[in-house]
C-alpha atoms as a PDB file:
ATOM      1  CA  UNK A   1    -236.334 150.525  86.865  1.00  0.00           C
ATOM      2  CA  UNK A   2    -237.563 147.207  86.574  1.00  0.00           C
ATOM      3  CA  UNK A   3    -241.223 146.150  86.867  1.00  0.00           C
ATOM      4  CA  UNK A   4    -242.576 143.378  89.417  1.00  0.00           C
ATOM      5  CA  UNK A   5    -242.895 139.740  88.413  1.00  0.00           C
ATOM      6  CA  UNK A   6    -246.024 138.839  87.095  1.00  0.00           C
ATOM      7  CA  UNK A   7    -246.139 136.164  89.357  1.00  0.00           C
ATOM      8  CA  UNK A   8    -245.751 138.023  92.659  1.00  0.00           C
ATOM      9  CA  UNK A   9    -248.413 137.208  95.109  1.00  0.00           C
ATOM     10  CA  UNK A  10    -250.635 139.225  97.016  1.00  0.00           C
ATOM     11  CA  UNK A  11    -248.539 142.669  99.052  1.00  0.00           C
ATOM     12  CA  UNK A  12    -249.619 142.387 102.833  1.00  0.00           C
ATOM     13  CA  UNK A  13    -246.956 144.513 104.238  1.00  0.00           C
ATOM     14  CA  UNK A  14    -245.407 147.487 103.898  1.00  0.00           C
ATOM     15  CA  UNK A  15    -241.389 147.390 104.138  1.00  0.00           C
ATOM     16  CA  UNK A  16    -240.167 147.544 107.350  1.00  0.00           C
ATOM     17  CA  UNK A  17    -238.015 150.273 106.866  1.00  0.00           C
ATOM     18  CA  UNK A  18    -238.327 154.172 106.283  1.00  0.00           C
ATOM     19  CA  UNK A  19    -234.634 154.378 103.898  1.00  0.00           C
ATOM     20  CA  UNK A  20    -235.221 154.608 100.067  1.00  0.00           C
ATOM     21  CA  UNK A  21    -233.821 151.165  99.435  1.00  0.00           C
ATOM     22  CA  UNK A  22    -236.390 149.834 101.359  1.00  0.00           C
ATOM     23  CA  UNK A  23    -239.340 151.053  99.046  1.00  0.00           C
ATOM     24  CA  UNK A  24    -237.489 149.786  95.853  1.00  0.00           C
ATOM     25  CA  UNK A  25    -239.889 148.866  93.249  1.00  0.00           C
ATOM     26  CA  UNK A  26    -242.539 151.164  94.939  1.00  0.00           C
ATOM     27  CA  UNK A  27    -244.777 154.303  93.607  1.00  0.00           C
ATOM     28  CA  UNK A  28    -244.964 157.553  94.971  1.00  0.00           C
ATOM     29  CA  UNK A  29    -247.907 159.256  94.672  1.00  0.00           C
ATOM     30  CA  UNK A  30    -247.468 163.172  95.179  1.00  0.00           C
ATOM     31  CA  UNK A  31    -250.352 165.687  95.977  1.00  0.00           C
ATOM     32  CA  UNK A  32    -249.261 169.381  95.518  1.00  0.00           C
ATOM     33  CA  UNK A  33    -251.480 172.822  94.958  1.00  0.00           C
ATOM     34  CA  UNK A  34    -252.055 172.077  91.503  1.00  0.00           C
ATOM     35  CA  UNK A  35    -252.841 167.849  91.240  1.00  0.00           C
ATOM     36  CA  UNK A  36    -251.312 164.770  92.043  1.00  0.00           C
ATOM     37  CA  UNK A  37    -248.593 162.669  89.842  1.00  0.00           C
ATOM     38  CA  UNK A  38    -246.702 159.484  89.900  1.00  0.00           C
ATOM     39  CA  UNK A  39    -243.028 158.582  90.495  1.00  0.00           C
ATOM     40  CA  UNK A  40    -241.355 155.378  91.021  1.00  0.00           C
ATOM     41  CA  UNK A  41    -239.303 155.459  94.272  1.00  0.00           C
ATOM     42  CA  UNK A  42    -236.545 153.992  92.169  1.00  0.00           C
ATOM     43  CA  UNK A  43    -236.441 157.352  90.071  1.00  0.00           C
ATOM     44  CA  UNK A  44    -236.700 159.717  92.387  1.00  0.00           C
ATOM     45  CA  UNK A  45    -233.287 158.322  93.908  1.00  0.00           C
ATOM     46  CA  UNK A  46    -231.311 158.089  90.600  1.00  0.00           C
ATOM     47  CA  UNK A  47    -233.069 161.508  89.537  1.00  0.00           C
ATOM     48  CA  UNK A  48    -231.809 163.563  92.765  1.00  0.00           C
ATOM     49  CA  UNK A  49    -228.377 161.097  92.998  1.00  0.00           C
ATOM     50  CA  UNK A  50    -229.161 159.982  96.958  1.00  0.00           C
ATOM     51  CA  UNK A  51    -228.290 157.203  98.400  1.00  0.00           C
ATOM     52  CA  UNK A  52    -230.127 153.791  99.468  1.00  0.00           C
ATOM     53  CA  UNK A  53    -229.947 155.072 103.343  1.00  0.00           C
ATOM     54  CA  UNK A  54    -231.117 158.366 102.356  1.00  0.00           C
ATOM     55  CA  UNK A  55    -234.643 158.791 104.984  1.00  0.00           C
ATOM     56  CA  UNK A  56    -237.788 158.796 102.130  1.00  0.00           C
ATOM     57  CA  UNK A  57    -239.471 161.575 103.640  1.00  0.00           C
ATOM     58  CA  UNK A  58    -236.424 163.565 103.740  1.00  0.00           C
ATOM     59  CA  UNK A  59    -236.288 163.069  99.853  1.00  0.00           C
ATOM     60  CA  UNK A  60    -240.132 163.497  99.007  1.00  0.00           C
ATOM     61  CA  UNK A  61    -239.534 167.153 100.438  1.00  0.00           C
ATOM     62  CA  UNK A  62    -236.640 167.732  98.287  1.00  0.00           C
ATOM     63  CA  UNK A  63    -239.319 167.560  95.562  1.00  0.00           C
ATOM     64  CA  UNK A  64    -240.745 170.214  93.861  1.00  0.00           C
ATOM     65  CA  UNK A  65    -243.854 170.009  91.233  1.00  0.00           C
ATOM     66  CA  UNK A  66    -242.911 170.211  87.595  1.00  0.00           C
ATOM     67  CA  UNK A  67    -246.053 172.693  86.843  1.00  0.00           C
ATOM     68  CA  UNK A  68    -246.704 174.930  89.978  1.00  0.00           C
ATOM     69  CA  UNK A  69    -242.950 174.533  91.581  1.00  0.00           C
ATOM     70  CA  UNK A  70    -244.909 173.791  95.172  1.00  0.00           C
ATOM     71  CA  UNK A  71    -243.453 171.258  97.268  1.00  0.00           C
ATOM     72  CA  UNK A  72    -245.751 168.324  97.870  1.00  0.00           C
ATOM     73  CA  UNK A  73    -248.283 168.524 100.686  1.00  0.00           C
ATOM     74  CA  UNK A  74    -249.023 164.867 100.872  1.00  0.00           C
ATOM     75  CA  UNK A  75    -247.765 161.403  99.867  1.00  0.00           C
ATOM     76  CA  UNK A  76    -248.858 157.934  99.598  1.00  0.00           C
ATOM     77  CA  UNK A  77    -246.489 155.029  98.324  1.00  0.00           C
ATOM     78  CA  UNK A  78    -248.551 152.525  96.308  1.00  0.00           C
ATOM     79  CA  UNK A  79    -247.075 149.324  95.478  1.00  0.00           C
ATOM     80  CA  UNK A  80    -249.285 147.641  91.770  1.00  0.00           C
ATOM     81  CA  UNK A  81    -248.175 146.401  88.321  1.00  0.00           C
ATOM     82  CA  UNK A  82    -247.192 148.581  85.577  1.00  0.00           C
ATOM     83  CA  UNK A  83    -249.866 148.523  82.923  1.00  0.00           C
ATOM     84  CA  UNK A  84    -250.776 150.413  80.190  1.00  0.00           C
ATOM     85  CA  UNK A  85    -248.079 152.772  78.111  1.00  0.00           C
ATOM     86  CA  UNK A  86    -247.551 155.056  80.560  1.00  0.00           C
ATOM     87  CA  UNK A  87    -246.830 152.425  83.272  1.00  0.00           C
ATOM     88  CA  UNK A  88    -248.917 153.967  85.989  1.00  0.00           C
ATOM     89  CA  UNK A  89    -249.872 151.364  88.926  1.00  0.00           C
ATOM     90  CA  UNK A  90    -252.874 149.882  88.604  1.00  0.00           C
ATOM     91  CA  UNK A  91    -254.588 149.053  92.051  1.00  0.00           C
ATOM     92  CA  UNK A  92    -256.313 146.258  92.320  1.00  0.00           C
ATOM     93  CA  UNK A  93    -256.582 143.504  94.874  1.00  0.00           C
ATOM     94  CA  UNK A  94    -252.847 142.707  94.282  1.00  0.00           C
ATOM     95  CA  UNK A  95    -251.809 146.004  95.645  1.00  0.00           C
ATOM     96  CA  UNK A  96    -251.019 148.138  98.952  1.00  0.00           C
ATOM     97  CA  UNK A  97    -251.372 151.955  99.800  1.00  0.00           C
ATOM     98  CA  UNK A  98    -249.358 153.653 102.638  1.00  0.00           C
ATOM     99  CA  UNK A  99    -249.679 156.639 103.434  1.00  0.00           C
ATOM    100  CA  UNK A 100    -246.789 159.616 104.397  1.00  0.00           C
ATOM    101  CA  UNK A 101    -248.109 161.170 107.485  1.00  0.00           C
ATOM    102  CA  UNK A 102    -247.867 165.368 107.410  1.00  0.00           C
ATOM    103  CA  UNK A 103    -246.133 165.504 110.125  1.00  0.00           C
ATOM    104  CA  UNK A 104    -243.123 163.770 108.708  1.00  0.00           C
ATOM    105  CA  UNK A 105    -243.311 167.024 105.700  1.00  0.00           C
ATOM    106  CA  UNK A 106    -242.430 169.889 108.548  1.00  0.00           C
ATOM    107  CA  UNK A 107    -243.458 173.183 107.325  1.00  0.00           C
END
């Protein structure tokens, strides 16, 4: 996992794609029953072994919550800089939200 460059400009776009290796470097932010937490995209595809063509919202549903053991009910990738010791994004004007639509969860 390797943080951005402090001297990457401004985020505009999302990645074009919809594969894991496209949202390298990315957050994930998951909201389940019981809260919300962070992963880096990065993690979640060493964690669960897939590969870089492995469809991201096939592998956000693979997920399960550490606490409640729900699957997540929404996402939103967030792309910031690491700050702070827990290196959690921080969103500021340097950053970019996009949302996972529901639809792409199935139930």
């Amino acid at each position: 996992m390797t943080a951005p460059a402090q001297d990457d400009g401004p985020i505009t776009l999302p990645p074009a794609g919809g594969c894991l290796g496209d949202w390298k470097g990315w957050w994930l932010q998951l909201t389940c029953d019981c809260g919300r937490s962070l992963r880096m995209v990065d993690h979640l595809a060493e964690s669960k072994r897939l590969p870089g063509w492995y469809p991201l919202p096939a592998a956000v549903y693979l997920m399960r919550c550490r606490q409640c053991y729900g699957r997540p009910k929404a996402a939103e990738l967030q792309h910031g800089r690491p700050v702070g010791g827990h290196g959690a994004p921080h969103m500021g004007r340097n950053s970019l939200r996009v949302p996972l639509l529901d639809e792409l969860f199935g139930d």
